[in-house]
N, C-alpha and C. Protein backbone atom coordinates (compact mmCIF):
# COMPACT_ATOMS: atom_id res chain seq x y z
N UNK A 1 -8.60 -90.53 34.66
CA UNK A 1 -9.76 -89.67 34.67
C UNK A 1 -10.73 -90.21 33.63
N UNK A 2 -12.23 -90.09 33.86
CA UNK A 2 -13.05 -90.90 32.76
C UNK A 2 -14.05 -89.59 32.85
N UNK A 3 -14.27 -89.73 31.26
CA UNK A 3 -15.51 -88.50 31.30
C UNK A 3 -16.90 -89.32 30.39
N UNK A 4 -18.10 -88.76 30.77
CA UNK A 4 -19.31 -89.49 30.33
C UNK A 4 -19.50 -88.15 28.93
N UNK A 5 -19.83 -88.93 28.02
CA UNK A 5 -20.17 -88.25 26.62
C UNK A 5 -21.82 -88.15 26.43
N UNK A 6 -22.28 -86.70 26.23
CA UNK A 6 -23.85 -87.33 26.11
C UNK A 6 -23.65 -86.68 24.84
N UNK A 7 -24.81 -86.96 24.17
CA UNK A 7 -25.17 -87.10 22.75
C UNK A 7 -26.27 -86.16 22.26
N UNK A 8 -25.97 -84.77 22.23
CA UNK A 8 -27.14 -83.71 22.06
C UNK A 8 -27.35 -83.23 20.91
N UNK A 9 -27.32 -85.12 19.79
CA UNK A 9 -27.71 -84.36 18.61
C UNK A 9 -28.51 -83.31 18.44
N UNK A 10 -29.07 -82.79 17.42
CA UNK A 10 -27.77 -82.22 16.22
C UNK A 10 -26.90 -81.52 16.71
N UNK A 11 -27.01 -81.00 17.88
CA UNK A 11 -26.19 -79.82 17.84
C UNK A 11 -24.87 -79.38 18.56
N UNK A 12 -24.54 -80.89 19.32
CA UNK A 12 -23.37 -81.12 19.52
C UNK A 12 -23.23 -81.94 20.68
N UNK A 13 -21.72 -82.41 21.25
CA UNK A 13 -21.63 -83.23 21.78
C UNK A 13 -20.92 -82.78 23.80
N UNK A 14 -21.01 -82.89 24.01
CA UNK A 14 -21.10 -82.01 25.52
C UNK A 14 -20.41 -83.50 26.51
N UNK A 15 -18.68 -83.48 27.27
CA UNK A 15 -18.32 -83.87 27.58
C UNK A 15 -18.21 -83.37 28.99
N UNK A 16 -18.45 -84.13 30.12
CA UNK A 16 -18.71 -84.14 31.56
C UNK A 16 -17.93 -85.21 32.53
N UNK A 17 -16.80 -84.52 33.51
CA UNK A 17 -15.78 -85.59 33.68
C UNK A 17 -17.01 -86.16 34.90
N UNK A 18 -16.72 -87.19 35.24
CA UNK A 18 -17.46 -88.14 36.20
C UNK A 18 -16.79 -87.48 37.64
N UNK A 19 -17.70 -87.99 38.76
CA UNK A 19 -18.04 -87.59 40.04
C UNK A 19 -16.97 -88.15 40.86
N UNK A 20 -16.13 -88.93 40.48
CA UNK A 20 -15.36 -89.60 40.86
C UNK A 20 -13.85 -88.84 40.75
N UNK A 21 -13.96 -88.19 39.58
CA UNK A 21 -12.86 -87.32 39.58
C UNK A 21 -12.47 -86.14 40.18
N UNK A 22 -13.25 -85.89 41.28
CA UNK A 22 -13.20 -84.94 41.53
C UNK A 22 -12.44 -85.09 43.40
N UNK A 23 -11.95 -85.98 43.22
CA UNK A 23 -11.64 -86.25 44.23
C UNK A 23 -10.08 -85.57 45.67
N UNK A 24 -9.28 -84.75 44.40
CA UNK A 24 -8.20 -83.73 45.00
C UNK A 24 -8.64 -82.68 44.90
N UNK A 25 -9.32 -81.88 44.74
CA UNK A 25 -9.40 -80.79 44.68
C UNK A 25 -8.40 -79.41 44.89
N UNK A 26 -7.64 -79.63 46.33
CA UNK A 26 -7.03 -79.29 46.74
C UNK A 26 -5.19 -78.77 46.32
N UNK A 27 -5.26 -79.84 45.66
CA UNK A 27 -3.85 -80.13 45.24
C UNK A 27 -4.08 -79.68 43.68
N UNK A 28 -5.12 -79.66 42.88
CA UNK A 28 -5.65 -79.75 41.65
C UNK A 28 -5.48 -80.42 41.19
N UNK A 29 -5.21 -81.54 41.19
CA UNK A 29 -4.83 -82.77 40.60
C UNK A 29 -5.54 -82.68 39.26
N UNK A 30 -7.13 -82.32 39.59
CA UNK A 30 -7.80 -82.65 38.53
C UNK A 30 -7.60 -81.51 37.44
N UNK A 31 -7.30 -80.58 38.20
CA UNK A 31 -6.90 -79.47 37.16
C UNK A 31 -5.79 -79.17 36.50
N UNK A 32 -4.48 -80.14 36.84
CA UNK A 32 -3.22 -80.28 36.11
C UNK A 32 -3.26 -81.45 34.77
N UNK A 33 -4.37 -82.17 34.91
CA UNK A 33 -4.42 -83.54 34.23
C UNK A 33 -5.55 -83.02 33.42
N UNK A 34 -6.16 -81.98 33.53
CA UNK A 34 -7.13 -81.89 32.64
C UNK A 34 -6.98 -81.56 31.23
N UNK A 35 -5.77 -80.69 30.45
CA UNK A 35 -4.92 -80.47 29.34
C UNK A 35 -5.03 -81.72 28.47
N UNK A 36 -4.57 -82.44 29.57
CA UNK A 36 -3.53 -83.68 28.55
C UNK A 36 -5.15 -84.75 28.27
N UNK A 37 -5.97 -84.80 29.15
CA UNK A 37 -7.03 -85.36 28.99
C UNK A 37 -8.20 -84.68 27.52
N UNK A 38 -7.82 -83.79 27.53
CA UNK A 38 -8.75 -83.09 26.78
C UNK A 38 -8.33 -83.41 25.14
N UNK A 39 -6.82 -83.48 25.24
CA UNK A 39 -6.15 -83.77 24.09
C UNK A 39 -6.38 -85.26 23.95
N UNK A 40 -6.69 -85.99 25.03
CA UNK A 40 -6.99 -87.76 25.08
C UNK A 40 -8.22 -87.19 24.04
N UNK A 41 -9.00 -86.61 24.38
CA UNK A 41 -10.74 -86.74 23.92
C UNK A 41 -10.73 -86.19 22.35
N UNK A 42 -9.97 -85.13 22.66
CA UNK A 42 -9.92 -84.91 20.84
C UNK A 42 -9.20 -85.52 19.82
N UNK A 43 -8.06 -86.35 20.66
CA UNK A 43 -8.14 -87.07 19.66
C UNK A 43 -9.09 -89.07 19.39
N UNK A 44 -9.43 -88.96 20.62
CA UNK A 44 -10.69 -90.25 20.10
C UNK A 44 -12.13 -89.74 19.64
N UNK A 45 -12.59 -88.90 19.37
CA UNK A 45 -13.15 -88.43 18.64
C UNK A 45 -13.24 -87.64 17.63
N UNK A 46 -12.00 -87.51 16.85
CA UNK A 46 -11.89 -86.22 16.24
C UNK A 46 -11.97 -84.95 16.18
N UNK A 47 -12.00 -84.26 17.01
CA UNK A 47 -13.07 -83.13 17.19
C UNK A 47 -11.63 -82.29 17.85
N UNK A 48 -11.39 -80.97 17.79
CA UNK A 48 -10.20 -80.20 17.99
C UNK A 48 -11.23 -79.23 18.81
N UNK A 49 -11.26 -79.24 19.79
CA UNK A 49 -11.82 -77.94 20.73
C UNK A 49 -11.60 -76.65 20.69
N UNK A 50 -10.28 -76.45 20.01
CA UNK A 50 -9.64 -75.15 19.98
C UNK A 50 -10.71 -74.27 18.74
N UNK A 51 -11.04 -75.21 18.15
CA UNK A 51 -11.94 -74.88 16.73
C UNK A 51 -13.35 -74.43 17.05
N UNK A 52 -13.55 -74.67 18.14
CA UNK A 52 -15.05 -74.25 18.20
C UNK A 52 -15.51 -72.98 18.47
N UNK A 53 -16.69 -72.26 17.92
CA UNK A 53 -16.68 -71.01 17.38
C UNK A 53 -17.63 -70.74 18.08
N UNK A 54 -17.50 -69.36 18.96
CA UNK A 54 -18.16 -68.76 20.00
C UNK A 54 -18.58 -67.55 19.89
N UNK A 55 -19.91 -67.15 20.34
CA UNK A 55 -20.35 -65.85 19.79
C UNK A 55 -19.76 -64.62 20.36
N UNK A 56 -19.28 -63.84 19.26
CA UNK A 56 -18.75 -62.33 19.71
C UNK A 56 -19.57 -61.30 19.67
N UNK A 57 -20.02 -61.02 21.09
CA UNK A 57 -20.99 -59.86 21.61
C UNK A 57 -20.27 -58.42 20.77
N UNK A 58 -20.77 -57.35 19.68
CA UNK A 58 -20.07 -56.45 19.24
C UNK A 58 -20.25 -55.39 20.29
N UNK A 59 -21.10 -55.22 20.94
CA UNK A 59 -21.03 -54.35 22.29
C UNK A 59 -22.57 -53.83 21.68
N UNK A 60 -21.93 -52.60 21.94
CA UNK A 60 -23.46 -51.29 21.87
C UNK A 60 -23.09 -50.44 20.69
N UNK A 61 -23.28 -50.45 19.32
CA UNK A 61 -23.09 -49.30 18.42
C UNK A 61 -24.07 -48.07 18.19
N UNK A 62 -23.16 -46.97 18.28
CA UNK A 62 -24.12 -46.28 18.19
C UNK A 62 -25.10 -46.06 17.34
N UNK A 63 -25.06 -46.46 15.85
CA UNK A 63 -25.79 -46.28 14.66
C UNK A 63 -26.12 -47.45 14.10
N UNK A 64 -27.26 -47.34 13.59
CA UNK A 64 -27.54 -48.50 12.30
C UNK A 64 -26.31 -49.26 11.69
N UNK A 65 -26.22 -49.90 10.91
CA UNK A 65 -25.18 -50.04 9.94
C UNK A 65 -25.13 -49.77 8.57
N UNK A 66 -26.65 -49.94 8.35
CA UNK A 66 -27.22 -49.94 7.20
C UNK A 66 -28.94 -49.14 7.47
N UNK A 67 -28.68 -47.99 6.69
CA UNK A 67 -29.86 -47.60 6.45
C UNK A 67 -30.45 -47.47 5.06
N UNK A 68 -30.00 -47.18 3.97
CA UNK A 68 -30.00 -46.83 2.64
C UNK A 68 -30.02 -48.60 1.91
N UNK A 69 -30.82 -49.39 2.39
CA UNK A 69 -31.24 -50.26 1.67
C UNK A 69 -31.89 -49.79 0.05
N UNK A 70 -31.76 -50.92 -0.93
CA UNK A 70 -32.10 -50.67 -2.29
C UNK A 70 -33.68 -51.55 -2.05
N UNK A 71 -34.60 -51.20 -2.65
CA UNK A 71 -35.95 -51.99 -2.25
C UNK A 71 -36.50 -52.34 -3.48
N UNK A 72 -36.02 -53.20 -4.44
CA UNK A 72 -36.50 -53.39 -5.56
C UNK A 72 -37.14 -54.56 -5.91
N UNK A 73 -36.97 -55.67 -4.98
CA UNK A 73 -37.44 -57.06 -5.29
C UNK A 73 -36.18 -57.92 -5.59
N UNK A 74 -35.10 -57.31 -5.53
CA UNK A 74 -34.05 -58.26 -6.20
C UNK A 74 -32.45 -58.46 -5.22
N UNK A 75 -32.32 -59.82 -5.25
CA UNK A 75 -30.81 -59.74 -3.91
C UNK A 75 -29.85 -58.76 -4.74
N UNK A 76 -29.45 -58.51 -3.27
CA UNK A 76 -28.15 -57.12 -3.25
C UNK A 76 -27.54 -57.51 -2.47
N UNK A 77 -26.13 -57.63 -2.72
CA UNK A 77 -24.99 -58.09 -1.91
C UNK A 77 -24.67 -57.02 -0.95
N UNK A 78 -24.44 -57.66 0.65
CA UNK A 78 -23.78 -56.55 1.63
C UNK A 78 -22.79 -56.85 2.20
N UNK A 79 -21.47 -56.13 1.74
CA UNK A 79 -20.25 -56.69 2.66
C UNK A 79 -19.99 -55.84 3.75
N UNK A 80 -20.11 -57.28 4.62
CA UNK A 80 -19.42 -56.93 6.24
C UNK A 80 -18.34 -56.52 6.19
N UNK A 81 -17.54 -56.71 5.63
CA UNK A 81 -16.02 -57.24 6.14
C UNK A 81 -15.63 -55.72 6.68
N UNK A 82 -15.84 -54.92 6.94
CA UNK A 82 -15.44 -53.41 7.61
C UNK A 82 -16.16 -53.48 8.61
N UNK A 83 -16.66 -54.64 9.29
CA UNK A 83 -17.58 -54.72 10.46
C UNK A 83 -17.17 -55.87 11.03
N UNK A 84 -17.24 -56.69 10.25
CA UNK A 84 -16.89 -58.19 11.10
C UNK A 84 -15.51 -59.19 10.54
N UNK A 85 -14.83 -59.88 11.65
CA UNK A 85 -13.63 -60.06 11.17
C UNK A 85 -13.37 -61.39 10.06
N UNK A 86 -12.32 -61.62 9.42
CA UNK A 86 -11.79 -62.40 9.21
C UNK A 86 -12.40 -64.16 9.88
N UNK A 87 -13.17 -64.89 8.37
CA UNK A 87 -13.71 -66.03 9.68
C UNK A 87 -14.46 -66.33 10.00
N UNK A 88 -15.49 -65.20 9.99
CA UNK A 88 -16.47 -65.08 10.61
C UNK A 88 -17.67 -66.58 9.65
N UNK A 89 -18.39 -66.33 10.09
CA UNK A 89 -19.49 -67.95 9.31
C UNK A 89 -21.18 -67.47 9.43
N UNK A 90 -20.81 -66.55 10.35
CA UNK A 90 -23.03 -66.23 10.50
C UNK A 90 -22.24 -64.81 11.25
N UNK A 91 -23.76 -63.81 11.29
CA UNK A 91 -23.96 -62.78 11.85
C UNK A 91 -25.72 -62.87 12.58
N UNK A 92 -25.65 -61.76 13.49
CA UNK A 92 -26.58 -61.76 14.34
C UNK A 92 -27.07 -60.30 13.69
N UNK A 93 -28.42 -60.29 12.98
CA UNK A 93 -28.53 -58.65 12.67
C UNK A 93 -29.94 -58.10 12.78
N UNK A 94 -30.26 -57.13 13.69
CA UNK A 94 -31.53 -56.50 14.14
C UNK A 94 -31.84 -55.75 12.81
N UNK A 95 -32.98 -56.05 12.49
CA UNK A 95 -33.54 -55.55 11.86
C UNK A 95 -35.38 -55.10 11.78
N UNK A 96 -35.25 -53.87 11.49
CA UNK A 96 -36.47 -52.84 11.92
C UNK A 96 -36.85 -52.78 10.65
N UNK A 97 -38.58 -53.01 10.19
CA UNK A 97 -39.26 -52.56 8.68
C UNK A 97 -40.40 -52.03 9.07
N UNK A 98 -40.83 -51.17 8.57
CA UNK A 98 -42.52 -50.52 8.52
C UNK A 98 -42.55 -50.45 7.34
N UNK A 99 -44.07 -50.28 7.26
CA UNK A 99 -44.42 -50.23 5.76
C UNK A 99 -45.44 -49.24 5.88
N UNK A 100 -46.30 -48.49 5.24
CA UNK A 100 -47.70 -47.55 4.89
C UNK A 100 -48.45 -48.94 4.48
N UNK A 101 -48.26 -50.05 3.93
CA UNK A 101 -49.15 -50.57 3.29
C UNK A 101 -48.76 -52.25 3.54
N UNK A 102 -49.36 -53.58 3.26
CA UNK A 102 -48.77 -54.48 3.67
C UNK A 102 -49.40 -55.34 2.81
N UNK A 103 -49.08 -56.85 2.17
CA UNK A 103 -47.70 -57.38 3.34
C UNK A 103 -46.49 -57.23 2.57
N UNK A 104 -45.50 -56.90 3.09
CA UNK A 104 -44.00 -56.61 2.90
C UNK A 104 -43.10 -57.38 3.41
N UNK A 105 -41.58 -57.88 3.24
CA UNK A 105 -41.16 -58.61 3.35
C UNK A 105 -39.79 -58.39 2.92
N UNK A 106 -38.73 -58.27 3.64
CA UNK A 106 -37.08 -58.26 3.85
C UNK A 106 -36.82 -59.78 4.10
N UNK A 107 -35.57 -60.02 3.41
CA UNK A 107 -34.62 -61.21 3.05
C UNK A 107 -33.25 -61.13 3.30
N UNK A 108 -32.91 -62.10 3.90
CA UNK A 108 -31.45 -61.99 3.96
C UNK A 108 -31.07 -63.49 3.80
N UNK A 109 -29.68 -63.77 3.30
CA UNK A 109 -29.37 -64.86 2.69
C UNK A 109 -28.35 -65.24 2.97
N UNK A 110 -26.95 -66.41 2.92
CA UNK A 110 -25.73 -66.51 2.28
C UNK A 110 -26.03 -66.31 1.16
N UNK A 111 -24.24 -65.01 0.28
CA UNK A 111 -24.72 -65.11 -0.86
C UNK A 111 -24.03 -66.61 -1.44
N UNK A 112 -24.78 -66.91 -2.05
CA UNK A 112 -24.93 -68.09 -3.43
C UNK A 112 -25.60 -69.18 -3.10
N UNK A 113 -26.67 -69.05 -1.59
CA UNK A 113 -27.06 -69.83 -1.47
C UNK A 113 -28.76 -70.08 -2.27
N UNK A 114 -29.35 -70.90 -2.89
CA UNK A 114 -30.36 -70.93 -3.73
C UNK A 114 -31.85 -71.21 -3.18
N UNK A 115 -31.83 -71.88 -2.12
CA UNK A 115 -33.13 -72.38 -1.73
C UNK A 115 -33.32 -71.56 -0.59
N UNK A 116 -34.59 -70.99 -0.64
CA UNK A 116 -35.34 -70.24 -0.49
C UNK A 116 -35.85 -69.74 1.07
N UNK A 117 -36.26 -71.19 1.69
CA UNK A 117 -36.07 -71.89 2.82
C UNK A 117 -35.17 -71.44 3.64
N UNK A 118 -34.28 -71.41 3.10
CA UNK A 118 -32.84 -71.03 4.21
C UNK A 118 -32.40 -69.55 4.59
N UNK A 119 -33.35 -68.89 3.87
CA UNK A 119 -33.47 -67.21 4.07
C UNK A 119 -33.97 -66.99 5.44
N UNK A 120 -33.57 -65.31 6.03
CA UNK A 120 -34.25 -65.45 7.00
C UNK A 120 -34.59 -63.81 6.72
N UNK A 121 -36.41 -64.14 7.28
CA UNK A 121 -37.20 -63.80 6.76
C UNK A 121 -37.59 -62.38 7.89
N UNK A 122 -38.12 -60.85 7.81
CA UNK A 122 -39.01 -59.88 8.16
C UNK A 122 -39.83 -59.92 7.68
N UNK A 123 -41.09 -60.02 8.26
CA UNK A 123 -42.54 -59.54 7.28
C UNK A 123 -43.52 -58.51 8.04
N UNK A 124 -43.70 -57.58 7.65
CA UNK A 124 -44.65 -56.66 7.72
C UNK A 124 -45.91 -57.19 7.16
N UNK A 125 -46.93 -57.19 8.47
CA UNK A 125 -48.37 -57.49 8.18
C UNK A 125 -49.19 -56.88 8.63
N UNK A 126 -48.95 -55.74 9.08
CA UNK A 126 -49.81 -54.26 9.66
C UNK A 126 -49.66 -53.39 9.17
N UNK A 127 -50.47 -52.23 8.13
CA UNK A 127 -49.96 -51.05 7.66
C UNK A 127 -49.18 -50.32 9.14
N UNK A 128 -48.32 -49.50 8.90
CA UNK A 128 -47.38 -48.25 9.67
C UNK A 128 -47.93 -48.96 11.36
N UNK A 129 -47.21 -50.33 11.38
CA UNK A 129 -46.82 -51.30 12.40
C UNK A 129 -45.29 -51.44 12.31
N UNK A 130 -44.74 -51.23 13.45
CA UNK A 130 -42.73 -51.18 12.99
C UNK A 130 -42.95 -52.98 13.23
N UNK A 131 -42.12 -53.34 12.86
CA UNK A 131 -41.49 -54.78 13.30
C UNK A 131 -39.93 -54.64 13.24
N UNK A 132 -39.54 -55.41 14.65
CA UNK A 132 -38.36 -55.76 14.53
C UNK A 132 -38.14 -56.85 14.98
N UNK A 133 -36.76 -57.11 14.84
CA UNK A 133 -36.14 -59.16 14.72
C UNK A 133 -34.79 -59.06 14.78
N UNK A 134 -34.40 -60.13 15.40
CA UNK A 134 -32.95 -60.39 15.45
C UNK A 134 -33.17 -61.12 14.93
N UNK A 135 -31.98 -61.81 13.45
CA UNK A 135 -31.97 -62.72 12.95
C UNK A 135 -30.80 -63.43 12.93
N UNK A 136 -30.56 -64.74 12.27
CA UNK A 136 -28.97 -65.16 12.31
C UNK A 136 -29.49 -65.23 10.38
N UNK A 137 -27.85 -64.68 9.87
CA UNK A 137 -27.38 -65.12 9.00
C UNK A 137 -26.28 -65.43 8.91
N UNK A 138 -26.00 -66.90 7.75
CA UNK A 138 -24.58 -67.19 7.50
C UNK A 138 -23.78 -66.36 6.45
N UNK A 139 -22.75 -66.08 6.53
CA UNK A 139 -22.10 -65.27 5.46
C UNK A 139 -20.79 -65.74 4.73
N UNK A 140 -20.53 -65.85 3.26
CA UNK A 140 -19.88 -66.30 2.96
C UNK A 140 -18.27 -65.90 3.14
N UNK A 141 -17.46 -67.16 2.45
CA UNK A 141 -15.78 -66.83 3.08
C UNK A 141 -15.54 -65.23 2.67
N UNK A 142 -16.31 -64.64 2.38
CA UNK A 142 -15.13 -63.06 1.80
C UNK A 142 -16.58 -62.10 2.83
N UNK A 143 -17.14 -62.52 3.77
CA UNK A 143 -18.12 -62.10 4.57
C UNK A 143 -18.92 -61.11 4.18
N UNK A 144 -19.98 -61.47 3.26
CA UNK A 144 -20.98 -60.77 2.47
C UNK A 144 -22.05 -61.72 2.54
N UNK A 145 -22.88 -61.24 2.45
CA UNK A 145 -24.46 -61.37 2.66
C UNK A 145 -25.11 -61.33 1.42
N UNK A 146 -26.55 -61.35 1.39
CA UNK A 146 -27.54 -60.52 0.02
C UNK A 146 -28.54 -60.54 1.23
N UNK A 147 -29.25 -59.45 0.86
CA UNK A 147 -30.38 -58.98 1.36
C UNK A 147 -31.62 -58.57 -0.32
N UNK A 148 -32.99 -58.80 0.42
CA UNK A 148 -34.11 -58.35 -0.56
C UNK A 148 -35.23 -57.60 -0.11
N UNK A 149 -35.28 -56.81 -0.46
CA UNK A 149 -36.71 -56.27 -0.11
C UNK A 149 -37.78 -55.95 -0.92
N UNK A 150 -39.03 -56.61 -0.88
CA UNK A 150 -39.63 -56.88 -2.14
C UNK A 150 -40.44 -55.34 -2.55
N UNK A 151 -40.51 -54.79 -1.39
CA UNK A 151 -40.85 -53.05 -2.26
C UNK A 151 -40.77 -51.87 -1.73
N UNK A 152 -40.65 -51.27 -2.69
CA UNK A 152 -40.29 -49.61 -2.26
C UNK A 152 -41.20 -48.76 -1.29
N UNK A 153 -42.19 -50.01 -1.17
CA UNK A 153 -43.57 -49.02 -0.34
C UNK A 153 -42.66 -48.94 1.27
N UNK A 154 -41.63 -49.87 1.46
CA UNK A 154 -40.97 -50.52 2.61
C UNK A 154 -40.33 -49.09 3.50
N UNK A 155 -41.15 -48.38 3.71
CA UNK A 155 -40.64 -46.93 4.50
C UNK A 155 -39.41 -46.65 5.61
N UNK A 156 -39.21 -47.40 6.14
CA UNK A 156 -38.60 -47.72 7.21
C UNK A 156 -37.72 -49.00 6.73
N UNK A 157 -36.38 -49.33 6.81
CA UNK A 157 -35.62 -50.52 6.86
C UNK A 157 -33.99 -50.41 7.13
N UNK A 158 -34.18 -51.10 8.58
CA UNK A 158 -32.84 -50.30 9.01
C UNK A 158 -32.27 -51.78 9.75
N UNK A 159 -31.06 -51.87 10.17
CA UNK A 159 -30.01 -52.93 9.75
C UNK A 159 -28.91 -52.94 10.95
N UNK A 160 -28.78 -53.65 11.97
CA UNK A 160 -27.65 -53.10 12.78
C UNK A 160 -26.71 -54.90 13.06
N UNK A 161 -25.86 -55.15 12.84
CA UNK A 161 -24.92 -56.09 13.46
C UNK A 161 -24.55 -56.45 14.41
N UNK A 162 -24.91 -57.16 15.42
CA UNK A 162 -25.00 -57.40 17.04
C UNK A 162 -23.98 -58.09 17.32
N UNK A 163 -23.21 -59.13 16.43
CA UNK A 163 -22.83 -59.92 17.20
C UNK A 163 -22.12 -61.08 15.86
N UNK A 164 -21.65 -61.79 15.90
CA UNK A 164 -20.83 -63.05 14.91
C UNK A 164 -20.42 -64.18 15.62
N UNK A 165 -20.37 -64.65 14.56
CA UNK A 165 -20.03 -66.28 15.33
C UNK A 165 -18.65 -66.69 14.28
């Protein structure tokens, strides 16, 4: 069996058995040999398939997760871990801000991560305009976050967990 490798840097590598293999169908040929082939591929490339990390839909919750944000200008640590399991590496989290006054601005982070850049960002730029966003954040091994919100004028800021990777 031969499979064609394409190359979708950065973001990964996507293996496709050739047209040729497909030739029993019937018998599954191709589907009894496909195990042992797969284990051919991981190990000439390194790469363990079993490892690869797939997004977990959390369903439909009924509530926020977080409503009682602190709005002071300064990171505040939020642990998942009573939400998301063991493992986990990023979260998917909707988040809703209004403000009376603008511009305003919610942060979320890995905690200990330093540059600035790598935050992901809400901004309120309409007085008593809601905004909302799904964002991805990564979260560290003990699955905690920091979040910021630069002010108390921030009326509205509410927080729900969709989903993990």
């Amino acid at each position: 069996m031969s499979y064609q490798f394409y190359n979708n840097w950065p973001y990964s590598y996507s293996v496709f058995p050739t047209m040729e293999d497909h030739a029993d169908p019937i018998n599954n040929e191709y589907f009894f040999g496909l195990h042992t082939e797969i284990e051919n591929i991981e190990n000439a490339i390194g790469l363990n398939l079993a490892n690869i990390t797939i997004l977990t839909d959390r369903g439909d919750p009924e509530n926020h997760d977080k409503t009682n944000f602190t709005k002071n200008n300064t990171w505040i640590d939020w642990d998942l871990s009573a939400i998301i399991p063991i493992g986990t590496k990023a979260v998917i989290i909707h988040v809703y801000i209004s403000s009376d006054t603008v511009p305003h601005a919610v942060q979320f982070k890995k905690k200990g991560n330093t540059y600035d850049r790598n935050n992901a960002y809400v901004i309120s730029q309409v007085a008593y305009q809601a905004i909302s966003a799904n964002i991805l954040c990564f979260c560290d091994e003990n699955r905690i976050i920091q979040y910021k919100a630069d002010s108390a004028d921030i009326t509205v800021f509410e927080a729900t967990i969709k989903g993990w990777f």
